[in-house]
Protein backbone atom coordinates (compact mmCIF):
# COMPACT_ATOMS: atom_id res chain seq x y z
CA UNK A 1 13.68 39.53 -23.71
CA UNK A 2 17.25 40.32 -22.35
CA UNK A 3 20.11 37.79 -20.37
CA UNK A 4 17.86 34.64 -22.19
CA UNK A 5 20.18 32.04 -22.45
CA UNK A 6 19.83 28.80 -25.48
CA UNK A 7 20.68 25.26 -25.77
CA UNK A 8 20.17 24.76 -28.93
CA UNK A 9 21.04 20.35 -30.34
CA UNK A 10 21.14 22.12 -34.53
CA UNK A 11 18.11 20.02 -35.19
CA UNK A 12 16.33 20.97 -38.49
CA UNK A 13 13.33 21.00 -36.75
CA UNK A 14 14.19 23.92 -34.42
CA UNK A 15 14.20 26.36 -36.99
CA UNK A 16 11.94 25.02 -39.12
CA UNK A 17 9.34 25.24 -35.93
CA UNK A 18 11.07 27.96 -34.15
CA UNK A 19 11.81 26.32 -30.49
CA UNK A 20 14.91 26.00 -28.75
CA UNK A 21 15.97 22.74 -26.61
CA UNK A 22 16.35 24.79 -23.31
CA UNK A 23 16.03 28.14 -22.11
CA UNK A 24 17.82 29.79 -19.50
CA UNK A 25 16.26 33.02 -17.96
CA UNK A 26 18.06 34.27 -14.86
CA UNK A 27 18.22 31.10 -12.77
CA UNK A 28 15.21 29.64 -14.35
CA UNK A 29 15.56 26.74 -16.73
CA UNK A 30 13.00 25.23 -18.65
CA UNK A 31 13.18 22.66 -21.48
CA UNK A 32 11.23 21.48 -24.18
CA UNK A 33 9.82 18.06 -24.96
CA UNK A 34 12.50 15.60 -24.50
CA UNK A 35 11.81 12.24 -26.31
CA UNK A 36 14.56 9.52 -26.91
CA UNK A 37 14.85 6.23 -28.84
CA UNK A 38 14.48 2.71 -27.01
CA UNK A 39 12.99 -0.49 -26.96
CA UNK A 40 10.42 0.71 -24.44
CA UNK A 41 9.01 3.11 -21.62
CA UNK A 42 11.82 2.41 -19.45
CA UNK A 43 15.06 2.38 -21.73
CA UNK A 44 13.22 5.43 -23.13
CA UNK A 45 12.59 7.71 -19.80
CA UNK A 46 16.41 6.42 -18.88
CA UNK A 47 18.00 7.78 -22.19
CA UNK A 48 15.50 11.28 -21.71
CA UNK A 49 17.02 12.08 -18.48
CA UNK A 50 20.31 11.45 -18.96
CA UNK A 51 20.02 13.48 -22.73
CA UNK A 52 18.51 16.36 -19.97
CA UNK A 53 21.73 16.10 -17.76
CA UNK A 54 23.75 17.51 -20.67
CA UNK A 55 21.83 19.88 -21.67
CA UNK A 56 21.70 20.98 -17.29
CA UNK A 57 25.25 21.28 -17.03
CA UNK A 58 24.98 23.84 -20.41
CA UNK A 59 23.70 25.69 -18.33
CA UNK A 60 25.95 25.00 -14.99
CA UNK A 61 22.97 23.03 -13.42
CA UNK A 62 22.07 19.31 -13.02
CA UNK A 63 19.69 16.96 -11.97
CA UNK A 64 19.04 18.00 -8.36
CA UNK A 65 18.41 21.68 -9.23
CA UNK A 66 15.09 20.27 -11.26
CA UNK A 67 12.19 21.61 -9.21
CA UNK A 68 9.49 19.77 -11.91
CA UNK A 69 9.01 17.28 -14.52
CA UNK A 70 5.91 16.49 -16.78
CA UNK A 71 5.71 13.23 -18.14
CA UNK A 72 3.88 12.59 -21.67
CA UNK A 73 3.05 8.63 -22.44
CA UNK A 74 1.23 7.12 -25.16
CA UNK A 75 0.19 4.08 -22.26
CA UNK A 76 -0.41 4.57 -19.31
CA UNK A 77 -0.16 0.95 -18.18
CA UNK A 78 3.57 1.46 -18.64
CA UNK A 79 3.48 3.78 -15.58
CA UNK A 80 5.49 1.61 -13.24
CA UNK A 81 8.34 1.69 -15.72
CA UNK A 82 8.51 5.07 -16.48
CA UNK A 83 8.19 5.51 -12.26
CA UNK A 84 10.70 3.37 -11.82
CA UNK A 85 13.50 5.25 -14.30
CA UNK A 86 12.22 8.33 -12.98
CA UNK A 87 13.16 7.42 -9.46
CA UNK A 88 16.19 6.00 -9.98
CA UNK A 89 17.44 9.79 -11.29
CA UNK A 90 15.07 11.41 -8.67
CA UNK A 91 14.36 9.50 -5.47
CA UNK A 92 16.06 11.76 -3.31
CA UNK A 93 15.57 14.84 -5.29
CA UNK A 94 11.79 14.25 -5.63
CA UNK A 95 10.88 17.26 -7.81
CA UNK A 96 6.31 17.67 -8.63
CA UNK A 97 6.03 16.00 -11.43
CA UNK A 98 2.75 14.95 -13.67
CA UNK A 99 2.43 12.11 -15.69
CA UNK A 100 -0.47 11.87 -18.22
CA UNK A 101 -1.07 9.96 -21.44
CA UNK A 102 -1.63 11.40 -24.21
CA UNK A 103 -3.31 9.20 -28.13
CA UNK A 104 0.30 9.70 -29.89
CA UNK A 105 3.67 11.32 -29.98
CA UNK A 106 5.38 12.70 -33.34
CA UNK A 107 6.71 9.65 -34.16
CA UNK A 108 5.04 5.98 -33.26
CA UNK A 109 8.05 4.43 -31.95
CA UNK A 110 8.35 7.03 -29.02
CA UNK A 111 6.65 6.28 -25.84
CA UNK A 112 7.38 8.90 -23.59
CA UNK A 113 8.35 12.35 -23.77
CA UNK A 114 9.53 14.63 -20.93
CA UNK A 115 9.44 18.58 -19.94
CA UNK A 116 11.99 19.49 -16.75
CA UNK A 117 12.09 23.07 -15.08
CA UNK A 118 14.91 23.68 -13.04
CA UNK A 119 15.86 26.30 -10.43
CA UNK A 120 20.12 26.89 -11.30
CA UNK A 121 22.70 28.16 -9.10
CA UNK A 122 23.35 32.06 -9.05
């Protein structure tokens, strides 16, 4: 594929998998699983999103050019939470988003892990 664009954080795992950390293609942006460390949902959706706000302005793009996000937590009880980080990065912005839970994440001590596609400036 020609004019793709990589983020790539030198994680072992990238090319021992074969993924990047974010695409660009044209003014399409999509990333891959984002998960961070925290004491819970909420510390953890906060810490995803602002890891994802780096890796947007790679590419000359932030938060409010994010036209979707798909949410990925071990309990859903901890909705709320995760809502409420969510919203405090996307209230106004209010990209479609899905949030589903899912029996386990690579590693036990993650709760939530997040996808974002994003429309960038020309």
């Amino acid at each position: 594929m020609k004019n793709i664009k990589k983020v790539t954080t030198g994680s072992p795992w990238e090319d021992s998998i074969g993924y990047s950390r974010a695409l660009r293609v044209g003014n399409t942006i999509e990333t891959s699983g984002t998960t961070a460390k925290g004491a819970d949902a909420y510390e953890q959706t906060v810490a995803i999103i602002e890891s994802i706000k780096g890796v947007l302005a790679e590419f000359n793009a932030d938060l409010t050019d994010v036209i979707r996000t798909r949410i990925f937590c071990t309990d859903i009880s901890q909705w709320e939470a995760i809502g409420k980080a969510h919203g405090e990065f996307f209230g106004d912005i209010k990209p479609v988003t899905t949030m589903v839970e899912i029996s386990k994440l690579i590693d036990p001590d993650i709760f939530v892990e997040i996808e974002f596609s994003a429309i960038a400036p020309e």
